[in-house]
N, C-alpha and C. Protein backbone atom coordinates (compact mmCIF):
# COMPACT_ATOMS: atom_id res chain seq x y z
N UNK A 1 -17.35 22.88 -14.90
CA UNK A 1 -16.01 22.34 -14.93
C UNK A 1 -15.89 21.41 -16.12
N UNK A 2 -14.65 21.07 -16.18
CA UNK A 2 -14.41 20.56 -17.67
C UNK A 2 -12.99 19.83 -17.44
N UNK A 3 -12.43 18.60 -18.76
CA UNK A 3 -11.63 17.87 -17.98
C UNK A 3 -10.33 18.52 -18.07
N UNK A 4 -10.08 19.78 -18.10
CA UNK A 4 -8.79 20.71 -17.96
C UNK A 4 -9.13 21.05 -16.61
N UNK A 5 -10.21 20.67 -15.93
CA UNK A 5 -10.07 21.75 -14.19
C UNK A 5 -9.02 20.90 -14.03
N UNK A 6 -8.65 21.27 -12.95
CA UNK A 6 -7.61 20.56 -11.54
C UNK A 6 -8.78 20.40 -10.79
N UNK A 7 -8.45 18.95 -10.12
CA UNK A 7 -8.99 18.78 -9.01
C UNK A 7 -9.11 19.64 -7.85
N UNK A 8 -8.23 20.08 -7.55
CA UNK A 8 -8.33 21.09 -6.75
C UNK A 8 -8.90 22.11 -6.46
N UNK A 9 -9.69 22.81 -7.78
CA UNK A 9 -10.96 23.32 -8.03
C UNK A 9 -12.26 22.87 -7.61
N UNK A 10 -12.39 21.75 -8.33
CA UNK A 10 -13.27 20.96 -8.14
C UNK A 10 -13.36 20.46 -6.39
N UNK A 11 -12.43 20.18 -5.59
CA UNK A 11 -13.37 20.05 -4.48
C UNK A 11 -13.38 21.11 -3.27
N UNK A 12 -12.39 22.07 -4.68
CA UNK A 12 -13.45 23.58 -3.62
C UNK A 12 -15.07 23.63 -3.54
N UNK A 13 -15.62 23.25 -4.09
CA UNK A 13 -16.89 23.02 -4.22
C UNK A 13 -17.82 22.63 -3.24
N UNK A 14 -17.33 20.89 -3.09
CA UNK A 14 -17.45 20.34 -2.55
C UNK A 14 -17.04 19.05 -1.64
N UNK A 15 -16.86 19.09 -0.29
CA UNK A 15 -15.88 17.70 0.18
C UNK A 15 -16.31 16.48 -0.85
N UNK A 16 -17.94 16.22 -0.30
CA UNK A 16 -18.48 15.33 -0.98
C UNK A 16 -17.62 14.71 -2.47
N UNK A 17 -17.13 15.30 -3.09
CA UNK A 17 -16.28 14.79 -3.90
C UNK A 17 -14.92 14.37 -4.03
N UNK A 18 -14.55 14.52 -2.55
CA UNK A 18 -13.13 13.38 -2.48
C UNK A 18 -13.67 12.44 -1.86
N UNK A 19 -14.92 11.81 -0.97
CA UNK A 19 -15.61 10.61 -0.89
C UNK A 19 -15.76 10.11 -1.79
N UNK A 20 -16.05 10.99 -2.84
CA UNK A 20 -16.76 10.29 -4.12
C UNK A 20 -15.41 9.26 -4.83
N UNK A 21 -14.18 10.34 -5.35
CA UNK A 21 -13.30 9.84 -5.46
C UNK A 21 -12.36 8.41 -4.90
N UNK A 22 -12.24 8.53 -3.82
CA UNK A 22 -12.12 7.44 -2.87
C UNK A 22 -12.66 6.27 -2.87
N UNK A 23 -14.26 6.29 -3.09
CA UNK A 23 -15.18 5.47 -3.27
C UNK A 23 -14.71 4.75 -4.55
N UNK A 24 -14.11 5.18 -5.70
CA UNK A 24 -13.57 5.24 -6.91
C UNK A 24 -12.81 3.97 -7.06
N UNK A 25 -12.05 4.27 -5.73
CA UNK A 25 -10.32 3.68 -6.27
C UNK A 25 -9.41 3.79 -5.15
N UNK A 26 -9.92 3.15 -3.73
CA UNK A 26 -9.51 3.49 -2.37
C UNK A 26 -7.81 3.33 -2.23
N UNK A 27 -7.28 2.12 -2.87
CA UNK A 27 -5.90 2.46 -3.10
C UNK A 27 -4.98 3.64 -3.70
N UNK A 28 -5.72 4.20 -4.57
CA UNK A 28 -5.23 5.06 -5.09
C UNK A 28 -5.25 6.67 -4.43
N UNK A 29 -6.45 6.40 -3.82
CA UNK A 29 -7.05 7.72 -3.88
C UNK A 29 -7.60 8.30 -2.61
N UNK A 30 -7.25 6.97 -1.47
CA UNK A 30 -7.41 7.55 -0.08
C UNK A 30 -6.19 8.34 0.56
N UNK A 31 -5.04 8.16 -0.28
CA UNK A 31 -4.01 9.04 0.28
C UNK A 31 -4.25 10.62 0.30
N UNK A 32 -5.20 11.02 -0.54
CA UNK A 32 -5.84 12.05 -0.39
C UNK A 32 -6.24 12.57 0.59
N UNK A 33 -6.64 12.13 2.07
CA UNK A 33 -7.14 12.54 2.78
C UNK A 33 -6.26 13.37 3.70
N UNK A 34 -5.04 12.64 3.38
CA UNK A 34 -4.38 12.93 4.26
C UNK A 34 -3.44 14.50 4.22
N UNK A 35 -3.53 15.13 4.94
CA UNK A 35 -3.15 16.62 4.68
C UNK A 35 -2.40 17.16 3.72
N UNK A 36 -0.98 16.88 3.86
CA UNK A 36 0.00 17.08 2.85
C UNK A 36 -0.58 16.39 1.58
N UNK A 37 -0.64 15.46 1.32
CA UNK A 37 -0.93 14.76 0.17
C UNK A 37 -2.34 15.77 -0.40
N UNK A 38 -3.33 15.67 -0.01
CA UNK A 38 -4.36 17.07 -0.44
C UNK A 38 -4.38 18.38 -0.38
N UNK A 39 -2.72 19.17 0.37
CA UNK A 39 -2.57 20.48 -0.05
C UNK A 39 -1.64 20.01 -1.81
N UNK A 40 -0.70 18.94 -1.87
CA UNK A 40 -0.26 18.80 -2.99
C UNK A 40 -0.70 18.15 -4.22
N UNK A 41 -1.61 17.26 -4.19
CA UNK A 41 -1.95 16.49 -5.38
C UNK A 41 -2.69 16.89 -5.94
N UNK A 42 -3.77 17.50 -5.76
CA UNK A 42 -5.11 17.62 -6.40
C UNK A 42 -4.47 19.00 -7.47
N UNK A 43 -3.48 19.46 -7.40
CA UNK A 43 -3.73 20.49 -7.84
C UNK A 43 -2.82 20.46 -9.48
N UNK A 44 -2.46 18.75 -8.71
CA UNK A 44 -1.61 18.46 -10.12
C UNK A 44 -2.24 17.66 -11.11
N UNK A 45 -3.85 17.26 -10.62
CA UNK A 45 -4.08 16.17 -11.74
C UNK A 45 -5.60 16.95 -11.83
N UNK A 46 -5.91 16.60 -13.12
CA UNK A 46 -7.44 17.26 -14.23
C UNK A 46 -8.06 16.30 -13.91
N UNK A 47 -9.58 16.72 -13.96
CA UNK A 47 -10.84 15.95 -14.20
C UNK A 47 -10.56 14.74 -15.13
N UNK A 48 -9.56 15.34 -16.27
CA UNK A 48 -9.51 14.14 -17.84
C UNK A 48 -8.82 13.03 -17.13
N UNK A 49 -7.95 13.27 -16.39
CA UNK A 49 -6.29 12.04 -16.10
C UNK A 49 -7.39 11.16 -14.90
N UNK A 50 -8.42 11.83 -14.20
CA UNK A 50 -9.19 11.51 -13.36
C UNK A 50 -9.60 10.48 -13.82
N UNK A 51 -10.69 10.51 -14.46
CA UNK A 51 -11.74 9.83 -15.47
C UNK A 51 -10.82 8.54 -15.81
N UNK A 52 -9.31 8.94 -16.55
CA UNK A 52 -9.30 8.14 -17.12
C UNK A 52 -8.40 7.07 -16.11
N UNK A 53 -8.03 7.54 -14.83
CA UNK A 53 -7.77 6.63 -14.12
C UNK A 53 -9.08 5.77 -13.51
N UNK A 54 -9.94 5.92 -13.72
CA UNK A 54 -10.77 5.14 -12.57
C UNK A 54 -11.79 4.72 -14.14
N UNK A 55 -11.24 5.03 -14.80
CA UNK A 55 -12.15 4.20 -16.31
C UNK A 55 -13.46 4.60 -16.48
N UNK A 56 -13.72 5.37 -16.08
CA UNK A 56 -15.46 6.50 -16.85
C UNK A 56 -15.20 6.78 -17.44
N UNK A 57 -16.39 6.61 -18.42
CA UNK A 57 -16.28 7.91 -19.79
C UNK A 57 -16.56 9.22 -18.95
N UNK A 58 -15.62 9.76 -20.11
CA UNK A 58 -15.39 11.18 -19.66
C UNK A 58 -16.60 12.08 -19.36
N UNK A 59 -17.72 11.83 -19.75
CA UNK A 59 -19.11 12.36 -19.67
C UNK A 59 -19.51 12.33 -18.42
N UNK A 60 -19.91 10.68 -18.26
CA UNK A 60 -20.41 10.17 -16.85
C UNK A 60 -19.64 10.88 -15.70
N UNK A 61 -18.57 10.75 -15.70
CA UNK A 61 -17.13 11.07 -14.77
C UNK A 61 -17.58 12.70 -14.74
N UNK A 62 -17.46 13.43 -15.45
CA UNK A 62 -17.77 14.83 -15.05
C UNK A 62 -19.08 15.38 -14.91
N UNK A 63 -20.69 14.81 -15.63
CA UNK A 63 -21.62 14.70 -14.75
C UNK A 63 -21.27 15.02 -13.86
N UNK A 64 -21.11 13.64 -13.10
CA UNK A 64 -20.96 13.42 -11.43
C UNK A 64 -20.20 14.44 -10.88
N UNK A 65 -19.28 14.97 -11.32
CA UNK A 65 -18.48 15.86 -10.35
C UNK A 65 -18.87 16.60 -10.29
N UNK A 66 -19.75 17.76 -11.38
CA UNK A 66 -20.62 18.49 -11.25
C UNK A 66 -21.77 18.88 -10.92
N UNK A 67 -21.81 17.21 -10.77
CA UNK A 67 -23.50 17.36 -10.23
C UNK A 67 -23.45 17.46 -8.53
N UNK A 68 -21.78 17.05 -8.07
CA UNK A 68 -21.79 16.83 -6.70
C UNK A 68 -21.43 18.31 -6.39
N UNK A 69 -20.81 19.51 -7.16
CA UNK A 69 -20.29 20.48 -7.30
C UNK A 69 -21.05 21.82 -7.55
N UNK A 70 -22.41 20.93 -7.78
CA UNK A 70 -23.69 22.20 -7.98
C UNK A 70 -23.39 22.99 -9.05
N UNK A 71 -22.55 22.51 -9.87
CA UNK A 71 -22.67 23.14 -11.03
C UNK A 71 -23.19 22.76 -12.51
N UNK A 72 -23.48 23.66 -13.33
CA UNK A 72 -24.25 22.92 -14.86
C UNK A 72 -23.40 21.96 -15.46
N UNK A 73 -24.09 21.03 -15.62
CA UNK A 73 -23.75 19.86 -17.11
C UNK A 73 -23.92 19.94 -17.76
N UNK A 74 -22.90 20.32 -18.13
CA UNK A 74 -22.67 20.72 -20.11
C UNK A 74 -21.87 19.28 -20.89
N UNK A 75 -22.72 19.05 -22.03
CA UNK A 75 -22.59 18.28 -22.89
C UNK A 75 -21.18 18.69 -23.53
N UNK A 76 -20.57 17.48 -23.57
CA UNK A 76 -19.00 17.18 -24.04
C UNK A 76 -18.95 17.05 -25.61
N UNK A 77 -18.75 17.95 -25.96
CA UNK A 77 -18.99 17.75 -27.82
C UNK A 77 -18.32 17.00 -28.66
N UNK A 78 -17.39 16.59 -28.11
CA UNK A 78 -16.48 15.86 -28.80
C UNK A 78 -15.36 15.02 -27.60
N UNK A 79 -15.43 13.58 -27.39
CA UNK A 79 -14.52 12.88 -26.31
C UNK A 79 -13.27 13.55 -25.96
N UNK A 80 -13.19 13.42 -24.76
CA UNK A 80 -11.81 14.46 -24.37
C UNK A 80 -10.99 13.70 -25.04
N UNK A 81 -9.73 14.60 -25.19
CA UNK A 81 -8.61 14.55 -25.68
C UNK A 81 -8.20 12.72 -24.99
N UNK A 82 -7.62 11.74 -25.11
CA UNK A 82 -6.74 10.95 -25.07
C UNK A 82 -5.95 11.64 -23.82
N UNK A 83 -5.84 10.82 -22.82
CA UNK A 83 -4.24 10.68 -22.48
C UNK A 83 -3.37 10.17 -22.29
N UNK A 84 -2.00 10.58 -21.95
CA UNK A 84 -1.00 9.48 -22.07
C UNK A 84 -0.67 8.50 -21.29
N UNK A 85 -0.50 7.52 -21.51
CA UNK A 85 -0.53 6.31 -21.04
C UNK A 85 0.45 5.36 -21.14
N UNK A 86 1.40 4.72 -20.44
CA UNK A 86 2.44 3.23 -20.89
C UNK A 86 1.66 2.17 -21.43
N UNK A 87 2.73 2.25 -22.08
CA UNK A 87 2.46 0.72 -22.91
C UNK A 87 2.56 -0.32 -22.46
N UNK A 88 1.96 -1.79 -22.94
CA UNK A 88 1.77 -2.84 -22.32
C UNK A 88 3.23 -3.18 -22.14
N UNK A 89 3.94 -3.32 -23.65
CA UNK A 89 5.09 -3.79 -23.85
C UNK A 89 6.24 -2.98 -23.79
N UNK A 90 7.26 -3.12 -23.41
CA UNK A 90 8.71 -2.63 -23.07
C UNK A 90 9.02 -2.15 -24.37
N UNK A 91 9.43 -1.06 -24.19
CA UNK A 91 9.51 0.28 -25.17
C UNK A 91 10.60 -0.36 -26.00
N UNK A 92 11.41 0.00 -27.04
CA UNK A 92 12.70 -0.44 -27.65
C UNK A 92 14.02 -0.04 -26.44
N UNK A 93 13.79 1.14 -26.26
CA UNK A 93 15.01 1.73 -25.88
C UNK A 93 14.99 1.06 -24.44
N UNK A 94 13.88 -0.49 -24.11
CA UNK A 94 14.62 -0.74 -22.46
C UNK A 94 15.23 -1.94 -22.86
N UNK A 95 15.06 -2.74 -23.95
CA UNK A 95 15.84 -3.42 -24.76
C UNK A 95 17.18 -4.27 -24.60
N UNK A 96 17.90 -3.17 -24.57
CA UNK A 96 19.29 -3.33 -24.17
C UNK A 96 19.76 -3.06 -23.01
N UNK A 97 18.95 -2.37 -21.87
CA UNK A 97 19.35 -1.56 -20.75
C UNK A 97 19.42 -3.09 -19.57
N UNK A 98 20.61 -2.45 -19.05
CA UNK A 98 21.38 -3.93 -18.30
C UNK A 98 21.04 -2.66 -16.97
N UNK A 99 20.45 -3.53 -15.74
CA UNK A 99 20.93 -2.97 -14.40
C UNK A 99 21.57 -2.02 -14.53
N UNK A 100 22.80 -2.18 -14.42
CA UNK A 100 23.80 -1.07 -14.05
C UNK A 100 23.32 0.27 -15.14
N UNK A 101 23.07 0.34 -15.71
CA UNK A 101 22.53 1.34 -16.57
C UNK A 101 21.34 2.41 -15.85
N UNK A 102 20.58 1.59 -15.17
CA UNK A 102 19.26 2.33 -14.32
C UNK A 102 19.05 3.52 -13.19
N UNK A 103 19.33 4.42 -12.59
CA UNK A 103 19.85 5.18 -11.78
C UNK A 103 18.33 4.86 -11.06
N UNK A 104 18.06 4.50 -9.81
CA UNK A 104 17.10 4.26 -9.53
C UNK A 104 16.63 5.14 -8.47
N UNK A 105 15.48 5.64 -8.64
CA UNK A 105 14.34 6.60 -6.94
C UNK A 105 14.00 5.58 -6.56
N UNK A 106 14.00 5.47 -5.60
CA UNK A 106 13.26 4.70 -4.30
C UNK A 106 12.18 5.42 -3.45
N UNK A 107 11.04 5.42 -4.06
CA UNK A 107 10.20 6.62 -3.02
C UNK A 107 9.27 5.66 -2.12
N UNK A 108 9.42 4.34 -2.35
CA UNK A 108 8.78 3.55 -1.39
C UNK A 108 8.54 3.63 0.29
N UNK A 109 9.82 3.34 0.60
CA UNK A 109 9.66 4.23 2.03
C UNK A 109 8.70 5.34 2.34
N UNK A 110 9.31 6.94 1.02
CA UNK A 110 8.28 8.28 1.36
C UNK A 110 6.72 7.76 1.36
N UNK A 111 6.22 6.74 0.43
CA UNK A 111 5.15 6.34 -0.08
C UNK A 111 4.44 5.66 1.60
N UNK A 112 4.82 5.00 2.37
CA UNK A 112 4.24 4.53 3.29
C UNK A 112 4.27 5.69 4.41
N UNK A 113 4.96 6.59 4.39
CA UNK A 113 4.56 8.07 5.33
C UNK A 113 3.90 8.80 4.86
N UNK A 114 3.56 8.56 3.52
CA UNK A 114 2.83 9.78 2.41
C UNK A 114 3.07 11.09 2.58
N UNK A 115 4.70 10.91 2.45
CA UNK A 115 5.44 11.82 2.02
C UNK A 115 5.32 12.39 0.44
N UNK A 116 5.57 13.48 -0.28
CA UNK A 116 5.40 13.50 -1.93
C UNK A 116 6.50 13.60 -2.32
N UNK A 117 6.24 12.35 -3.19
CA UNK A 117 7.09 11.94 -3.98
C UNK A 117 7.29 12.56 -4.94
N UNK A 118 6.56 14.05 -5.53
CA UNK A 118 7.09 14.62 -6.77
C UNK A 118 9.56 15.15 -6.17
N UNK A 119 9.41 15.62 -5.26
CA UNK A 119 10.58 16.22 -4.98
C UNK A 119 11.55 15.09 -5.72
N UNK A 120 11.77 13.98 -5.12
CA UNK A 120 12.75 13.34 -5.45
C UNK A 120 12.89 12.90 -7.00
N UNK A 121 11.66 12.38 -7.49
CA UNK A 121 11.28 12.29 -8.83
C UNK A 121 11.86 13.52 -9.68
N UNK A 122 11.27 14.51 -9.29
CA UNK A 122 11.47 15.66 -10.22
C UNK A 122 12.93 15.88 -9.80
N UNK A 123 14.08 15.75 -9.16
CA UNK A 123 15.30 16.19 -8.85
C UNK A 123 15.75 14.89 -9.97
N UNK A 124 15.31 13.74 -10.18
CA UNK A 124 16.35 12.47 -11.21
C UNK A 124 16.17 12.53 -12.85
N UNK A 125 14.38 13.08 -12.83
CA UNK A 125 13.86 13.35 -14.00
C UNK A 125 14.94 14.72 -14.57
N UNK A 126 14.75 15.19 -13.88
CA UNK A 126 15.46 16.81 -14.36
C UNK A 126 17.41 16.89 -14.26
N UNK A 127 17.50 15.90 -13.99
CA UNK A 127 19.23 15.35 -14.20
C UNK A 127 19.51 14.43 -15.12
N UNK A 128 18.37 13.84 -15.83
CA UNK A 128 18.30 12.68 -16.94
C UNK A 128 19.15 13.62 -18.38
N UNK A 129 20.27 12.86 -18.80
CA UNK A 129 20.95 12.75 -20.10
C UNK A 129 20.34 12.24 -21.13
N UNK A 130 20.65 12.95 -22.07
CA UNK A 130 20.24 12.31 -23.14
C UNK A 130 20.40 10.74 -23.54
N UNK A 131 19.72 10.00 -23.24
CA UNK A 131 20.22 8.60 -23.62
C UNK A 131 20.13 7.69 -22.31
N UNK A 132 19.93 8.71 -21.28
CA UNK A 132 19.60 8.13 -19.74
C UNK A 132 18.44 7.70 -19.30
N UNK A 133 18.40 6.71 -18.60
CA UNK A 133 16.40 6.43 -17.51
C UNK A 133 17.14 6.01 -16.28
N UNK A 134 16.00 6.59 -16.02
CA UNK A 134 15.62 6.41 -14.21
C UNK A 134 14.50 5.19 -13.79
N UNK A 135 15.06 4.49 -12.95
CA UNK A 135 13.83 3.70 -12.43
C UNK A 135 13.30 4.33 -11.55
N UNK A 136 12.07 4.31 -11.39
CA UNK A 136 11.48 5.06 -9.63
C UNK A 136 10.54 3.42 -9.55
N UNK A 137 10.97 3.52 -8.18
CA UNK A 137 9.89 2.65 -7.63
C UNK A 137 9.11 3.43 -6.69
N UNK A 138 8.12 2.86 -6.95
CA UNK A 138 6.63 4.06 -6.36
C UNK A 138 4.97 2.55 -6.08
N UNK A 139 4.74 3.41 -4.73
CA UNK A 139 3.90 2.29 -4.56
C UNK A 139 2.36 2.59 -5.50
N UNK A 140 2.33 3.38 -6.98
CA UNK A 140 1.09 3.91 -7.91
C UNK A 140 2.02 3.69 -9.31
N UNK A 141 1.31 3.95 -10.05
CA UNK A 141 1.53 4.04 -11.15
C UNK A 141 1.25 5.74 -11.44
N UNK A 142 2.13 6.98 -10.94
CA UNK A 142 2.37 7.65 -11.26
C UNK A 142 1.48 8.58 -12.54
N UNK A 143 0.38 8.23 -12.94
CA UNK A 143 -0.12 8.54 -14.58
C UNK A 143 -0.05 10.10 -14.65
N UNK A 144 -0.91 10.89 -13.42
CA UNK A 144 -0.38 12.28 -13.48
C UNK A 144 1.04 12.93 -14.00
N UNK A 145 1.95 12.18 -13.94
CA UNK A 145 3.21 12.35 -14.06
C UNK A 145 3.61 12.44 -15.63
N UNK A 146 2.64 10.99 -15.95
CA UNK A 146 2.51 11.03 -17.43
C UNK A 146 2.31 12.72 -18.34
N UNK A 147 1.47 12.98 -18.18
CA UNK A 147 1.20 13.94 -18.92
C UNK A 147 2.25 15.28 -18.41
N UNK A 148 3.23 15.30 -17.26
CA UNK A 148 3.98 16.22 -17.53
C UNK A 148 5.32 15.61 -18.24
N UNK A 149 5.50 14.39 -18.25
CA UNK A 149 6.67 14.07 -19.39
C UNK A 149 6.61 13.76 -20.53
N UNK A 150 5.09 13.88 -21.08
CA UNK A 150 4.57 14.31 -22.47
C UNK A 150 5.29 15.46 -22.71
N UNK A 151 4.78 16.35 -22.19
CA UNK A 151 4.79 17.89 -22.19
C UNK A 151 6.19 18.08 -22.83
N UNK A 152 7.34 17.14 -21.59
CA UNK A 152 8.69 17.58 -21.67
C UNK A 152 8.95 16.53 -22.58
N UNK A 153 8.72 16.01 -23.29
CA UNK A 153 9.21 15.04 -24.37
C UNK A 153 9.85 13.82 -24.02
N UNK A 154 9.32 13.59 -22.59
CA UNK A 154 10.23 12.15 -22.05
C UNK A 154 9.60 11.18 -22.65
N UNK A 155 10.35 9.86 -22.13
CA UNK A 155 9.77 8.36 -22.91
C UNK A 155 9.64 7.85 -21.21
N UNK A 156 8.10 7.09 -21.31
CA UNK A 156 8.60 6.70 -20.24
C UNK A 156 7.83 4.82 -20.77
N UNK A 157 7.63 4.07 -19.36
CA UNK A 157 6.91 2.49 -19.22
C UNK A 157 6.99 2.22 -17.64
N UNK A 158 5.77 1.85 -17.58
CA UNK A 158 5.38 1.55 -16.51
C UNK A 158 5.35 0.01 -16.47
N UNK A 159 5.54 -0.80 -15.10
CA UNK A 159 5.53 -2.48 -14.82
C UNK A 159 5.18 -2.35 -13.19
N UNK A 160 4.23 -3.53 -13.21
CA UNK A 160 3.35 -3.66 -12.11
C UNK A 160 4.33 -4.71 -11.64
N UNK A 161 4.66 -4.65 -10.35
CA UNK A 161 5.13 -5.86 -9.64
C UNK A 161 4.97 -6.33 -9.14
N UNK A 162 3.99 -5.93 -7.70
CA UNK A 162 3.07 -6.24 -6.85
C UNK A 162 1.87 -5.25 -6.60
N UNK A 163 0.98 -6.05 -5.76
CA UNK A 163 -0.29 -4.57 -5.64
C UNK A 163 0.26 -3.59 -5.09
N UNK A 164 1.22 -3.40 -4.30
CA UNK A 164 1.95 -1.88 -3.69
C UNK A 164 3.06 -1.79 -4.18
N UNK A 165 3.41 -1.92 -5.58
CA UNK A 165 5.03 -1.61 -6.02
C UNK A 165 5.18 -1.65 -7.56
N UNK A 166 5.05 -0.43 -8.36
CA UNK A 166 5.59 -0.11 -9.24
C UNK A 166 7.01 0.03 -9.78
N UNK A 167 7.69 -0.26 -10.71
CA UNK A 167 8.30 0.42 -11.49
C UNK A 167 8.13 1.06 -12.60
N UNK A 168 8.90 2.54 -12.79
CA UNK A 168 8.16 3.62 -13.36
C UNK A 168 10.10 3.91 -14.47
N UNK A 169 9.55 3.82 -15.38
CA UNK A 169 11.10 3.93 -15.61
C UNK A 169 11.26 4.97 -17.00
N UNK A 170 11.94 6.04 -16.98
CA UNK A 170 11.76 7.41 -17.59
C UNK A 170 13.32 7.71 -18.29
N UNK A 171 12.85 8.38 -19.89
CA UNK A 171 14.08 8.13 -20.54
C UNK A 171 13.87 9.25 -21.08
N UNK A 172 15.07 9.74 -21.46
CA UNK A 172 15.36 11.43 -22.09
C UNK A 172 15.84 10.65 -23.69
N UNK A 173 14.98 10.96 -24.67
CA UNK A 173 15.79 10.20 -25.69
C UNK A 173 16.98 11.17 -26.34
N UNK A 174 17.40 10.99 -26.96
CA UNK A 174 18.78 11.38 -27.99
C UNK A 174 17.93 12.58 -28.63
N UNK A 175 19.03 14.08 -28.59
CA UNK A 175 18.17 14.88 -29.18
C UNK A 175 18.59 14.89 -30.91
């Protein structure tokens, strides 16, 4: 495996490796256990977004998964790719943005039933105007998410507010 698997691969393998995970980063990553949340998540986030949430080098980090996975360790020839990530500081374009401007998700509530939160997200993301953001409040910092609004050319920034409450706030820029 390599940091393009999906998780979801990976603990076909073996359970032993959503303990492992868990063990990782129990806030993050015990929602996993729970049914729905592990027929849906794993299949959305890579070994790489893995790693780089729980801060291993990418080496060590897939070792281990492979080694828990019974499969060969193969030497990483070159550091995985980078991924995307918010910035410390508030982007330009939140700048000027007054309240009333913000169309906001609220997945907080879904978040304490561990309900998935991609549905609602992906229904505000995918109605965003050119020149528009969305706040989501989400009890994670979303990073999986990151790399599909790379993909789609969004802008996004993340702000920590409390230990269970993000804001995640996502902008379609001007084409």
């Amino acid at each position: 495996m390599n940091g393009d698997t999906k998780l979801a691969e990976a603990l076909t393998y073996n359970p032993a490796i959503l303990d492992y995970l868990v063990s990782l980063n129990p806030h993050d990553f015990e929602r996993l256990r729970n049914p729905l949340m592990r027929r849906v998540m794993p299949a959305r986030i890579t070994l790489r977004r893995l790693a780089a949430m729980v801060n291993i080098p990418d080496q060590e980090f897939l070792d281990k998964i492979n080694s828990l996975a019974g499969q060969p360790l193969e030497k990483i020839r070159d550091s995985l790719a980078a991924v995307p990530t918010s910035s410390e500081q508030p982007p330009v374009w939140m700048a000027d943005l007054g309240e009333a401007q913000i169309k906001w998700v609220d997945v907080l509530p879904g978040d304490q039933k561990l309900d998935d939160p991609m549905p609602p997200i992906n229904i505000a993301v995918n109605a965003l105007r050119p020149g528009e953001v969305i706040g989501i409040k989400h009890k994670w910092q979303p990073q999986p998410l990151f790399d599909i609004w790379e993909l789609r050319g969004l802008q996004y920034w993340t702000q920590k507010i409390d230990t269970d409450e993000w804001h995640i706030f996502v902008h379609r820029p001007e084409a």
